[in-house]
Protein backbone atom coordinates (compact mmCIF):
# COMPACT_ATOMS: atom_id res chain seq x y z
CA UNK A 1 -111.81 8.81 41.46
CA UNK A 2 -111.12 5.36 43.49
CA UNK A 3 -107.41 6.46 44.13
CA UNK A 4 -108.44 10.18 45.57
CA UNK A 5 -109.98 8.23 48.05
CA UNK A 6 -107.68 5.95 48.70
CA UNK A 7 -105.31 8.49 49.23
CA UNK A 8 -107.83 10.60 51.19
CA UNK A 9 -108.20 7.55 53.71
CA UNK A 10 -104.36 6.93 54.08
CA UNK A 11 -103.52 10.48 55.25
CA UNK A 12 -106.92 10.34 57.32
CA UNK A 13 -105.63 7.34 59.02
CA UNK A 14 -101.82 8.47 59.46
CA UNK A 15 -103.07 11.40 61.00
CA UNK A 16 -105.16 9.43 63.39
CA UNK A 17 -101.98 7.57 64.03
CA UNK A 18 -100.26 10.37 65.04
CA UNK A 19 -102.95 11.95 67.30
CA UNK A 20 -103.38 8.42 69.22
CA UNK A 21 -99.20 8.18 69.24
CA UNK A 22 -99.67 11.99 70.65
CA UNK A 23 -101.95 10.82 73.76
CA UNK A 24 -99.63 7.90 74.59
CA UNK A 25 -96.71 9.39 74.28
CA UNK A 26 -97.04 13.79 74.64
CA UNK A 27 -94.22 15.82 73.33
CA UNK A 28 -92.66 13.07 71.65
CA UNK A 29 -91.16 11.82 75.13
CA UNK A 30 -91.30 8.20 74.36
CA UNK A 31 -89.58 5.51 76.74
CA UNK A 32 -87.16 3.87 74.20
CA UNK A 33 -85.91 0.27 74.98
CA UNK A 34 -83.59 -1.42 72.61
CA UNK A 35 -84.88 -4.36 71.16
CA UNK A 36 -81.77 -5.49 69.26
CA UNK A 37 -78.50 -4.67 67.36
CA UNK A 38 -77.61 -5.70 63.92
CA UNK A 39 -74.13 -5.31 62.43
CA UNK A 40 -73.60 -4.37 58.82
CA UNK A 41 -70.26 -5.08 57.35
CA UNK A 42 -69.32 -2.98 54.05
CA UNK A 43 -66.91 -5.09 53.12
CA UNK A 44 -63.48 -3.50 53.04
CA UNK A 45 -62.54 -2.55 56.56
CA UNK A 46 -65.40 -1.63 58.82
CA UNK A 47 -68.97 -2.39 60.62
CA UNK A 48 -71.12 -0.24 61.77
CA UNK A 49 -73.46 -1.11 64.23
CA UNK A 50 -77.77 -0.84 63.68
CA UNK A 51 -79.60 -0.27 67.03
CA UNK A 52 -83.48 -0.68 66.98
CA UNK A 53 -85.99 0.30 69.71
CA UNK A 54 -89.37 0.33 70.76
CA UNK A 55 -91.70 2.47 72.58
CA UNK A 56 -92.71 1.11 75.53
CA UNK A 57 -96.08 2.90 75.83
CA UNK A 58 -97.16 3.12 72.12
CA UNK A 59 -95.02 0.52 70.26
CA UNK A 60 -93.39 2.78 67.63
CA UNK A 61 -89.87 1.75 66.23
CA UNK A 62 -86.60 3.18 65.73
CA UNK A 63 -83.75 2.76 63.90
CA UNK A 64 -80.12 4.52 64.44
CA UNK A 65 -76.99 3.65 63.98
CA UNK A 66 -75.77 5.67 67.16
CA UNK A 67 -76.47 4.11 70.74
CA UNK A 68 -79.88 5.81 72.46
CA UNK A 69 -79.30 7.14 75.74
């Protein structure tokens, strides 16, 4: 029975997470700044290149390995 509500709380709380992410940032139109870019090397002949970001109104992250414009 602990676990159920464990698990009860966790989706309660990611759902409040969402709603509050919602408010700050409606429509999903966040204002992405890159924070920095890590290169990862597969050994044989290439790199690709890791961009992160940030939201600059409610702090979520992002990861892609294609340049945000």
């Amino acid at each position: 029975m602990m676990f159920g509500k464990k698990k009860a709380e966790i989706v309660r709380l990611q759902y409040r997470v969402e709603e509050l992410e919602e408010r700050l940032c409606p429509y999903g139109q966040h204002d992405w700044k890159q924070v920095s870019v890590d290169y990862i090397y597969d050994g044989v002949s290439g790199c690709d290149s890791l961009y992160l970001y940030k939201c600059a109104r409610c702090g979520k992250k992002m990861r892609s390995i294609q340049p945000f414009l």
